[in-house]
Protein backbone atom coordinates (compact mmCIF):
# COMPACT_ATOMS: atom_id res chain seq x y z
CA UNK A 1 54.77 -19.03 -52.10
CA UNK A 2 56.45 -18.83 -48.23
CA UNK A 3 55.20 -21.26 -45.33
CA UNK A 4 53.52 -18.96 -42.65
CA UNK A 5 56.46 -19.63 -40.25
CA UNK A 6 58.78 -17.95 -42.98
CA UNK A 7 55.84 -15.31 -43.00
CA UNK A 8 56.47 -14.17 -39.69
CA UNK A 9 59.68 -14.08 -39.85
CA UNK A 10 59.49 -10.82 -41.88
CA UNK A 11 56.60 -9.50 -40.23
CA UNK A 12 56.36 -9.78 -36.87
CA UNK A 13 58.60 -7.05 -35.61
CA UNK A 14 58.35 -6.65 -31.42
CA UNK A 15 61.99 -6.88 -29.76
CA UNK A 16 61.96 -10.71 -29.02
CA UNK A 17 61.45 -11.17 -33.08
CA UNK A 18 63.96 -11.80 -35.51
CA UNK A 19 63.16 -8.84 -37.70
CA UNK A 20 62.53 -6.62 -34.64
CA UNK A 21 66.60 -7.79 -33.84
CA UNK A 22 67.05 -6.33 -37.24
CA UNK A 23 64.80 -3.52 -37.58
CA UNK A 24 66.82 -2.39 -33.75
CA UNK A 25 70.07 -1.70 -35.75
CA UNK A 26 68.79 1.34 -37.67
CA UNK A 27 68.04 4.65 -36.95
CA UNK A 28 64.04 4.93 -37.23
CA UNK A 29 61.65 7.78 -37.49
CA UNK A 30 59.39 8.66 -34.34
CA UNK A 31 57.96 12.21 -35.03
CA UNK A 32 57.78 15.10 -37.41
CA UNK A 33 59.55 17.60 -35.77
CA UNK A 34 56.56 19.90 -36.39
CA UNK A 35 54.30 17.15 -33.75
CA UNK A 36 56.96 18.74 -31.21
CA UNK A 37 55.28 22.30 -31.06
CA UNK A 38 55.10 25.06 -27.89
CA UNK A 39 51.43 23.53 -27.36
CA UNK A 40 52.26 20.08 -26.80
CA UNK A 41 56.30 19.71 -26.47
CA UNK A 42 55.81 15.94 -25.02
CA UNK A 43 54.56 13.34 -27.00
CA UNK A 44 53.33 9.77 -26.48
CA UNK A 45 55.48 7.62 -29.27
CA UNK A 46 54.79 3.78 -30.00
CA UNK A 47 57.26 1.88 -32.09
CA UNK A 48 57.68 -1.46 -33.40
CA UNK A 49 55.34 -2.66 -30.31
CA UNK A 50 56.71 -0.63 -27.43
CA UNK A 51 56.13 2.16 -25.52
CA UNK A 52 58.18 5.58 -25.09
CA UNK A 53 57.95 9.37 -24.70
CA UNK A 54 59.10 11.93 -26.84
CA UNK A 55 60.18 15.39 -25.55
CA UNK A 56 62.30 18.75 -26.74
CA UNK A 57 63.69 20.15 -23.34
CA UNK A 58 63.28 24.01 -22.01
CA UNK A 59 66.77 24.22 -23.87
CA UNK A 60 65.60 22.73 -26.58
CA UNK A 61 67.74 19.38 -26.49
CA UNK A 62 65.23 15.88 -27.49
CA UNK A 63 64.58 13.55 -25.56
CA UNK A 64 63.58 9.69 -25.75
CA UNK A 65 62.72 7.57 -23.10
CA UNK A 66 60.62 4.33 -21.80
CA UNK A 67 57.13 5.83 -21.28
CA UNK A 68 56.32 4.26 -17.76
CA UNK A 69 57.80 5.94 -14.88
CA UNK A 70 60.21 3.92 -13.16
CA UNK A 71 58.63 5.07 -9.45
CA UNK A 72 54.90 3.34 -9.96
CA UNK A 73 54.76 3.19 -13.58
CA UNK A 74 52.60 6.39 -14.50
CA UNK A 75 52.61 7.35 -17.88
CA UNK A 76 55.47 10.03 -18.79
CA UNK A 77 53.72 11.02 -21.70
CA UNK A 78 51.26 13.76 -19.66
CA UNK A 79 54.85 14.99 -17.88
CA UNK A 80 55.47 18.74 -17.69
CA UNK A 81 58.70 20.42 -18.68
CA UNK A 82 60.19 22.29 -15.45
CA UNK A 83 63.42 22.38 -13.82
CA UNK A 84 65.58 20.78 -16.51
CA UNK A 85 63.63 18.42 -17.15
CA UNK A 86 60.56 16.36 -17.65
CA UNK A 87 58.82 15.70 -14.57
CA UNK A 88 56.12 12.74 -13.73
CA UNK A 89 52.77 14.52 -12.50
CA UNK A 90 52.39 11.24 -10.00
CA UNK A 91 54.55 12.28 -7.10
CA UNK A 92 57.34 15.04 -8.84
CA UNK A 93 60.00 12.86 -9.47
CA UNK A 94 62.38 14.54 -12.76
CA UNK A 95 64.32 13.10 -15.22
CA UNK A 96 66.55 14.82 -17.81
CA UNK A 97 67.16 13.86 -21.27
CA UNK A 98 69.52 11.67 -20.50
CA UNK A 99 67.29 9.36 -18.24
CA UNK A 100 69.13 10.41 -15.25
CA UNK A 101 66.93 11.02 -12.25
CA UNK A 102 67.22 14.81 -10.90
CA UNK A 103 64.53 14.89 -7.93
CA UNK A 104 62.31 12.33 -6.06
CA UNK A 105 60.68 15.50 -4.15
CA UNK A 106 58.73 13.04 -1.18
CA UNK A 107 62.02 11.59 -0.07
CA UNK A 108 63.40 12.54 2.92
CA UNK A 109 66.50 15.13 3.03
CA UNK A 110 69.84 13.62 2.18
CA UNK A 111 68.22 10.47 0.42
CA UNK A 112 70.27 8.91 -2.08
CA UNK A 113 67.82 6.92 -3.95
CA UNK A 114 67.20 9.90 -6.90
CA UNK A 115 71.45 8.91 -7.70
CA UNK A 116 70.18 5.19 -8.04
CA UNK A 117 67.57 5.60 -10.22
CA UNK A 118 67.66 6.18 -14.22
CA UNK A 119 65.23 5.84 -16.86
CA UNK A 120 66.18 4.11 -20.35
CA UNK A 121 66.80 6.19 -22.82
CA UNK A 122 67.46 6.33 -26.35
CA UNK A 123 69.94 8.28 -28.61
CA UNK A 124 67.77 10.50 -30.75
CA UNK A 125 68.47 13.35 -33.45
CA UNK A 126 66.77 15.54 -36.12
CA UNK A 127 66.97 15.45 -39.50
CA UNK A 128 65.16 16.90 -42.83
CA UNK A 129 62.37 17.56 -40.26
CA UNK A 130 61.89 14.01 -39.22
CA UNK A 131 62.67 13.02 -35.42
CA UNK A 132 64.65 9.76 -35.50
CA UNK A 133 65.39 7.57 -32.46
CA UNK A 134 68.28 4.25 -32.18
CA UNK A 135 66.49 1.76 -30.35
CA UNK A 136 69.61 -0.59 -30.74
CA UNK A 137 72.22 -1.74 -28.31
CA UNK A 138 75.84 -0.66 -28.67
CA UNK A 139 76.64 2.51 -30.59
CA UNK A 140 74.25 4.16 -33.18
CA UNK A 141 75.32 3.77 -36.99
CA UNK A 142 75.86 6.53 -39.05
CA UNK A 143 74.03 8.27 -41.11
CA UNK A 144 74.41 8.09 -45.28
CA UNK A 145 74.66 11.17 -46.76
CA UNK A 146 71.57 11.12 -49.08
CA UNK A 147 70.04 13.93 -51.20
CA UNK A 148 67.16 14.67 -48.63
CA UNK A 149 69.62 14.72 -45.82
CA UNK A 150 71.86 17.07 -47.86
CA UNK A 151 69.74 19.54 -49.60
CA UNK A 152 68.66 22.27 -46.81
CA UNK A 153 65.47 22.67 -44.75
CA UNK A 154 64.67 25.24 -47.76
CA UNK A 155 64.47 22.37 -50.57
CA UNK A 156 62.91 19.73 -48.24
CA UNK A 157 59.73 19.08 -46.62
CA UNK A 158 58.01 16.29 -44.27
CA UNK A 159 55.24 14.24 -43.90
CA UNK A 160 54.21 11.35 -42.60
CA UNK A 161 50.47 9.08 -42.45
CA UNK A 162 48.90 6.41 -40.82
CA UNK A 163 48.19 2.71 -42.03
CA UNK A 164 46.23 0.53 -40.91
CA UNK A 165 48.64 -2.68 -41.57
CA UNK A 166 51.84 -4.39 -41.20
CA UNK A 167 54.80 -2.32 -42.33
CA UNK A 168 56.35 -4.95 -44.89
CA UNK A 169 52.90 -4.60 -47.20
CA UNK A 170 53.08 -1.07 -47.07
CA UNK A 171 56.87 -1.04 -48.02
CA UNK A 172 56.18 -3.70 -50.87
CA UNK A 173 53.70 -1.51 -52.69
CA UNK A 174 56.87 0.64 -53.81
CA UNK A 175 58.70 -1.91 -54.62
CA UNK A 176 56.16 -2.94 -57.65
CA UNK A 177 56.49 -0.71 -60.61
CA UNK A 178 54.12 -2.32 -62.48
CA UNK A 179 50.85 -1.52 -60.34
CA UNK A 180 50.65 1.76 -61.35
CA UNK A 181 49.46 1.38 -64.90
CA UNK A 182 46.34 0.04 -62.97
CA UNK A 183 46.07 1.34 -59.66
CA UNK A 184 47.18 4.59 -60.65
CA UNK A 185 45.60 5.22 -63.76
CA UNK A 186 43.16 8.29 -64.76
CA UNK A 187 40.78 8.13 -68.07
CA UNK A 188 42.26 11.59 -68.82
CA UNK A 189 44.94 13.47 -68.32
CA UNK A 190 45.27 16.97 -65.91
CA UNK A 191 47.26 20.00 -66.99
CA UNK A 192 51.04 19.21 -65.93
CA UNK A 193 51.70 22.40 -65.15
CA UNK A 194 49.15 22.32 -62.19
CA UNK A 195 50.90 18.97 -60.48
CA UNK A 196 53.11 20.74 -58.11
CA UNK A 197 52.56 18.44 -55.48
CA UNK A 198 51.05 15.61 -56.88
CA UNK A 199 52.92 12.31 -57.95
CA UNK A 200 52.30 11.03 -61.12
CA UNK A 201 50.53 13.56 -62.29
CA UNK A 202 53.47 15.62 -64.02
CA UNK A 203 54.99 15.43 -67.62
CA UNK A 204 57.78 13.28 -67.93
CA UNK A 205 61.22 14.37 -68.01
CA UNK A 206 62.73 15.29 -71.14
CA UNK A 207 59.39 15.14 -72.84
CA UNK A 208 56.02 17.14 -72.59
CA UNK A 209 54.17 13.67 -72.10
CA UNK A 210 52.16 13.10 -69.13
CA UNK A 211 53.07 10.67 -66.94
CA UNK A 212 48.97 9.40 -66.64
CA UNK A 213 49.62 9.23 -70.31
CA UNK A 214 52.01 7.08 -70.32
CA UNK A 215 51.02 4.53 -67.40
CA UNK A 216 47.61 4.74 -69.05
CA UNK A 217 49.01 3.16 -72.36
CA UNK A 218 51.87 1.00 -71.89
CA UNK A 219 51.21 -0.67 -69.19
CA UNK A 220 53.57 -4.59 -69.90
CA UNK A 221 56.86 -2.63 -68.22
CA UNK A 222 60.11 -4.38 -68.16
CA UNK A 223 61.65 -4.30 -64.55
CA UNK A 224 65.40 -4.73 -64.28
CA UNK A 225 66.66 -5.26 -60.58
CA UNK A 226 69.92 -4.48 -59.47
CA UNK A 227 71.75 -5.09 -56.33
CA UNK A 228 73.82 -2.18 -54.82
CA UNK A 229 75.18 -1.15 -51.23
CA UNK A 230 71.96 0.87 -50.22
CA UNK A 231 69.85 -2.14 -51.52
CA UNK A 232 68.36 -2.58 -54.79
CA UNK A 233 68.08 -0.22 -57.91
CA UNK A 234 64.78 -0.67 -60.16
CA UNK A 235 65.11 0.21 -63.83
CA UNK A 236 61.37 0.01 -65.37
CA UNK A 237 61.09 0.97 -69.07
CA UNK A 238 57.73 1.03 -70.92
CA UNK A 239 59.01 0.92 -75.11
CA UNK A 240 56.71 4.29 -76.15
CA UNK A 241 57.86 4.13 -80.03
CA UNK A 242 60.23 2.50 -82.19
CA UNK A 243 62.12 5.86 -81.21
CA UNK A 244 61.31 6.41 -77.39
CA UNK A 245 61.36 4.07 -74.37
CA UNK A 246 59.63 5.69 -71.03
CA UNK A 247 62.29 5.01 -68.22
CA UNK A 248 61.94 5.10 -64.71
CA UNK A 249 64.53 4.59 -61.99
CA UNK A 250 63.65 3.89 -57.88
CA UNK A 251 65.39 2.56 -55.44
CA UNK A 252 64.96 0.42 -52.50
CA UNK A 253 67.26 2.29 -49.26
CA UNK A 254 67.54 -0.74 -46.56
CA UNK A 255 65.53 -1.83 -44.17
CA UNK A 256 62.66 -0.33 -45.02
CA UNK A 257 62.37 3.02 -47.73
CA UNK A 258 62.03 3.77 -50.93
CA UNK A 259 63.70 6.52 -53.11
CA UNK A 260 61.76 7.22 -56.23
CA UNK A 261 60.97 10.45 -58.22
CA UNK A 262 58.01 12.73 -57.90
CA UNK A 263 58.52 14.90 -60.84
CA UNK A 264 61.35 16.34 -62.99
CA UNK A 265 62.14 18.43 -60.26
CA UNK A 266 61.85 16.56 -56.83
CA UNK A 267 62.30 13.43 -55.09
CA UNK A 268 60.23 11.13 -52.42
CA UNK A 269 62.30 9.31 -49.82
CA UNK A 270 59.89 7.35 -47.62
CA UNK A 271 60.41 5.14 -44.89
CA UNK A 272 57.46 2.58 -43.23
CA UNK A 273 57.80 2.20 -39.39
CA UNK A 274 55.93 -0.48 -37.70
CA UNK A 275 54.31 0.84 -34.39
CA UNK A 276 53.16 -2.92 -33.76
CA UNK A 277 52.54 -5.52 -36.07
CA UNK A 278 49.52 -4.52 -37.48
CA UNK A 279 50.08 -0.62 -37.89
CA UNK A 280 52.13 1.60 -39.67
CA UNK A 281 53.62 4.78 -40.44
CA UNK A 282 54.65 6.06 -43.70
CA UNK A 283 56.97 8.97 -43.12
CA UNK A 284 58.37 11.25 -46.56
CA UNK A 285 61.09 13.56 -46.96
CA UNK A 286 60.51 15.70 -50.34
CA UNK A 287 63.77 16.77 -51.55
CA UNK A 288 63.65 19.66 -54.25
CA UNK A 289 66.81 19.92 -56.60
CA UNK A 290 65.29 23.47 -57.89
CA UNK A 291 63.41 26.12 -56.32
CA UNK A 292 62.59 25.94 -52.25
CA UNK A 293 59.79 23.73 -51.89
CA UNK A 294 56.37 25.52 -50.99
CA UNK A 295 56.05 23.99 -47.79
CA UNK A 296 52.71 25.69 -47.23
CA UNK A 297 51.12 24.48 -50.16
CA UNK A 298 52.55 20.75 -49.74
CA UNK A 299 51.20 20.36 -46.42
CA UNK A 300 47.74 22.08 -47.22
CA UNK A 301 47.68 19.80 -50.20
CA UNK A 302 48.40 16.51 -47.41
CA UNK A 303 45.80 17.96 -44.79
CA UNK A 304 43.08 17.49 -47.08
CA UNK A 305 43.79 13.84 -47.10
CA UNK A 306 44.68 13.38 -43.32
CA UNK A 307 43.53 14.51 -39.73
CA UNK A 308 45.69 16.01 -36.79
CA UNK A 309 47.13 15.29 -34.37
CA UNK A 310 47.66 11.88 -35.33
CA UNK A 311 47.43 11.83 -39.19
CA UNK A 312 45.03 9.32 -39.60
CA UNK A 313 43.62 9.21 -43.38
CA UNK A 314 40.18 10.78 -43.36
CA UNK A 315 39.43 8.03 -46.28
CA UNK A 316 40.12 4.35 -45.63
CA UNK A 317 38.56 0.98 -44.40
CA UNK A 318 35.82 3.06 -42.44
CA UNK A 319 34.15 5.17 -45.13
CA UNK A 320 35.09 2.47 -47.78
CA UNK A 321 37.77 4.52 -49.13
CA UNK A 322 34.97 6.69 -51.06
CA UNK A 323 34.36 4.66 -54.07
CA UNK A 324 32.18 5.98 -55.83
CA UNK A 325 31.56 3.27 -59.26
CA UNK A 326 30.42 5.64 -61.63
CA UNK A 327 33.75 7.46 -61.27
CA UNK A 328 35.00 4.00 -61.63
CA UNK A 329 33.32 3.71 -64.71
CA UNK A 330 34.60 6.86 -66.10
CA UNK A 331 37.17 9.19 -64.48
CA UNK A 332 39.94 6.73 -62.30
CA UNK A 333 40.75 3.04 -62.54
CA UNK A 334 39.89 2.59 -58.72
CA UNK A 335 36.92 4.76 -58.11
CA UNK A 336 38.59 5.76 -55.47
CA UNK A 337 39.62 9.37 -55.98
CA UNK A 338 42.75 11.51 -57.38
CA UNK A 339 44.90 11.12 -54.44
CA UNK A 340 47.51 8.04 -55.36
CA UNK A 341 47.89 7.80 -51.58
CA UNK A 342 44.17 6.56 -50.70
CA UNK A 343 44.79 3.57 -54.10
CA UNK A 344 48.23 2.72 -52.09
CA UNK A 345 46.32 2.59 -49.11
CA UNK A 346 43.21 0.61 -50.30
CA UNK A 347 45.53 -2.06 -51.98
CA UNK A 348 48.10 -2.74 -48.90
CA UNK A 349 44.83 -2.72 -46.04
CA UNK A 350 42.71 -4.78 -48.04
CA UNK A 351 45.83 -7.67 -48.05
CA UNK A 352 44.61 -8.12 -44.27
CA UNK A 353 46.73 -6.30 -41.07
CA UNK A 354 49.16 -9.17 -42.06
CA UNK A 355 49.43 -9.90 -45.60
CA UNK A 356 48.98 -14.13 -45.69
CA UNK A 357 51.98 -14.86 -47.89
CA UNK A 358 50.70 -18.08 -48.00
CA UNK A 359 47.97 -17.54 -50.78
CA UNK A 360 50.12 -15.68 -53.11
CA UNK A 361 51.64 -16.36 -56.59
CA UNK A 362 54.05 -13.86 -57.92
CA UNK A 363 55.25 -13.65 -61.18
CA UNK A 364 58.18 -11.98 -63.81
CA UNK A 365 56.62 -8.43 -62.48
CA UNK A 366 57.12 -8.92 -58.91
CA UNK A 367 60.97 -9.38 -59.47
CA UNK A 368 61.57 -6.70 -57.39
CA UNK A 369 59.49 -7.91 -54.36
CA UNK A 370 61.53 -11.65 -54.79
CA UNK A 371 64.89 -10.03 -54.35
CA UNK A 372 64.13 -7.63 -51.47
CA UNK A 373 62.70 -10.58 -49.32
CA UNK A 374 65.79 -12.34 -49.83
CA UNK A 375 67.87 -9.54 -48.64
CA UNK A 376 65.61 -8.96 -45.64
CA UNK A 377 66.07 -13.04 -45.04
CA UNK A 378 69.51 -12.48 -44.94
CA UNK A 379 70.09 -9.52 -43.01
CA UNK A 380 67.71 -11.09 -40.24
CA UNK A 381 69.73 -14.46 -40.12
CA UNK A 382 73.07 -12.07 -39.99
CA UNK A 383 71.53 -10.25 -37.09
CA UNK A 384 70.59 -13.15 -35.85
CA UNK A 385 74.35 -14.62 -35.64
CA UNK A 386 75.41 -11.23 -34.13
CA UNK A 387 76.46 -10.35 -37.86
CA UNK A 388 76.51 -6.74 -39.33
CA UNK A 389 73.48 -6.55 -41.20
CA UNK A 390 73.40 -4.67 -44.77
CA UNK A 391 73.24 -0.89 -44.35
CA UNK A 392 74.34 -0.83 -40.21
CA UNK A 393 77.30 1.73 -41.60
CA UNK A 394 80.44 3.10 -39.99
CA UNK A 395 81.56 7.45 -40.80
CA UNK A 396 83.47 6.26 -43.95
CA UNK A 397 81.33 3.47 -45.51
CA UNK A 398 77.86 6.35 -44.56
CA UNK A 399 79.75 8.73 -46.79
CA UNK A 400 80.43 6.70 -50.02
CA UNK A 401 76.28 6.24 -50.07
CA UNK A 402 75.13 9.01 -52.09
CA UNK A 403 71.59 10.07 -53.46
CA UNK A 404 70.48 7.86 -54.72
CA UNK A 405 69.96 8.48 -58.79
CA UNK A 406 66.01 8.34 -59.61
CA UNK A 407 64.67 8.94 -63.27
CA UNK A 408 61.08 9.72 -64.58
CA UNK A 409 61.14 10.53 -68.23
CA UNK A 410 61.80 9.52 -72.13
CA UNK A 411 65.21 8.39 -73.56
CA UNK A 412 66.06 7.46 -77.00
CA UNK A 413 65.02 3.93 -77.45
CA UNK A 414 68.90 3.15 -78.16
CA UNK A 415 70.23 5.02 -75.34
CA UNK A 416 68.50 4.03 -72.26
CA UNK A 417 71.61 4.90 -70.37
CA UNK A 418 70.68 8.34 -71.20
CA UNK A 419 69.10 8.65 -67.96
CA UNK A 420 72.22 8.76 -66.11
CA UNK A 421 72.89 11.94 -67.83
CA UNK A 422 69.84 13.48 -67.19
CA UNK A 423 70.02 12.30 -63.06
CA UNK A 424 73.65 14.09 -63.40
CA UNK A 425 72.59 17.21 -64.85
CA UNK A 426 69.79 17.90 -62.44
CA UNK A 427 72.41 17.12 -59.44
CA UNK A 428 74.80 19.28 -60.80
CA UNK A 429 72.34 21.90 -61.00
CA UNK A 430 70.88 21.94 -57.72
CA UNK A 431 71.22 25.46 -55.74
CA UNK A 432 72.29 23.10 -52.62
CA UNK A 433 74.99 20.75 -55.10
CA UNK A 434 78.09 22.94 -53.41
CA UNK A 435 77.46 21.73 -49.94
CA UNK A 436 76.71 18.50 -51.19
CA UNK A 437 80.08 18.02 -52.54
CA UNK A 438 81.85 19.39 -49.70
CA UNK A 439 79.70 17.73 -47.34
């Protein structure tokens, strides 16, 4: 149990906050690169309680900038893209990527006060489909060379949704393997071979068992938790048999994602970005290590679940997140539908916008949980002393962190280290593995 001063400490994330110091010395998402379309190529863009604009010049270069104009303050967000630039509809004046001021239109001829003037901006880049931003002083840290930032735009794909919470609750929930023999859990089990697309839904590696199968019925996991440089490694095996033990490896990837496995063939790296204190989004990379991912049918399968342009859930706190009790009584543990996403959701909103920390009492099973907030403790008080935080990496240090390893399947009950094996031989097998290496 924490005192509600240690509480916000972790939570409260706006740049005069200890963990907004923290969360400041990462690279975070701000956009799908899709949201960046010929339609609208400007986009409004709140994070972690402040305000900026998001734009892809007539060249194509991003942008990233304070949202209020620095002339009267107008909102940069309804600019137009002409000249070079992005231009305030107020009185004209233009500003490049960079934040440099190119006209003030209404001054007279020969004024100097355009070369005075610049708007903050932000360094910002691309990556797996995902628009991230450095909102930190100094220079930007480098990026680790992970599968989904490997593997090509063929074998990944990007998403993102909205919460309605603080961003440490949502990031918790996949840091808790045990929940999902009981949040997760279906009376009966689908065809595996129709889960393309659907977590926890798939047969396990190695085996032909389903994975609703096996949260369904051995559901007293042992969690392992391991420190490593990305974070913390989670080793949760579920004893099947005298013969078989269910393993599954995830990871946590400091400050704030989560690598863990989707199915035999594809991984989930997700991130959970505070745009203020008591709202959140969850953005994904899917990672393939076999064929090209169907990007058509992923997002089709996402749409059904959320709304555009904003990717707000079309089930949550308004519409009760559609329980229904007689499917409660007889198809899903929740009521609450086949989409794992809308359980996540219910459990993390209904712990308040800000979980109270207060009025909890975790046990053996929330060992995971315990050892992140301890980590996120420190790295705050390091920030806080002007210290390099855990995961603020230099060119060399970026490229020693690779994949990281995630597992979802059976293993001889005396060879849980099996799994490694089975990680190694799907890496090695990957149609992207040659860049990877020479990367």
């Amino acid at each position: 149990m924490m005192s509600a001063e240690q509480n916000a400490l972790i939570t409260e994330v706006s740049a005069g906050k200890p963990a907004g110091k923290l969360l400041r010395h990462y690279w975070q998402p701000a956009a799908l690169a899709v949201e960046l379309d010929s339609t609208r190529p400007v986009r409004p863009v709140q994070l972690m309680g402040q305000n900026f604009v998001l734009f892809r010049d007539e060249n194509g270069k991003l942008g990233f900038m304070d949202r209020d104009c620095p002339h009267r303050g107008a909102d940069l967000a309804y600019g137009r893209l002409e000249d070079g630039g992005l231009r305030c509809p107020f009185h004209g004046w233009l500003f490049d990527t960079e934040g440099n001021c190119l006209q003030t239109p209404a001054e007279p001829k020969g004024s100097t006060l355009c070369k005075r003037i610049h708007q903050k901006s932000y360094p910002v880049v691309e990556k797996s489909g995902i628009i991230f931003v450095y909102l930190g002083e100094g220079e930007a840290p480098s990026f680790p060379d992970l599968d989904c930032f490997i593997a090509p735009d063929s074998h990944t794909f990007a998403f993102k949704g909205l919460i309605d919470c603080n961003w440490l609750q949502a990031l918790e929930v996949g840091i808790d393997p045990s929940h999902a023999s009981f949040l997760h859990r279906f009376f009966e089990d689908d065809d595996t071979d129709a889960a393309y697309g659907r977590q926890f839904r798939s047969a396990s590696a190695e085996s032909d068992i389903p994975m609703t199968r096996v949260l369904r019925e051995f559901d007293c996991p042992d969690i392992a938790v391991s420190p490593t440089p990305y974070g913390l490694q989670l080793i949760t095996t579920r004893p099947m048999t005298e013969e078989q033990t269910h393993v599954r490896v995830t990871n946590v990837l400091f400050p704030q994602a989560f690598v863990i496995p989707m199915s035999s063939e594809m991984t989930i790296t997700q991130w959970h970005i505070p745009i203020n204190d008591t709202s959140t989004y969850w953005y994904a990379i899917f990672t393939s290590f076999t064929a090209p991912v169907d990007k058509e049918k992923m997002r089709e399968q996402r749409l059904q679940l959320y709304t555009l342009p904003d990717y707000k859930p079309r089930i949550g706190r308004d519409n009760d997140y559609g329980f229904d009790p007689e499917e409660q009584a007889s198809k899903t543990y929740t009521g609450m539908g086949e989409d794992i996403n809308v359980h996540d959701q219910w459990a993390i909103e209904s712990q308040g916008h800000i979980q109270d920390r207060t009025r909890e009492h975790l046990g053996q099973a929330d060992k995971g949980i315990i050892a992140y907030r301890r980590i996120l403790v420190d790295a705050i008080e390091k920030a806080g002393r002007g210290e390099t935080p855990l995961m603020v990496l230099t060119t060399d240090e970026a490229a020693s962190i690779r994949g990281p390893a995630t597992m979802d399947g059976v293993c001889d009950s005396g060879d849980i280290e099996h799994w490694h094996k089975v990680d190694a031989r799907r890496r090695s097998g990957a149609p992207w593995q040659t860049a990877s290496t020479e990367h």
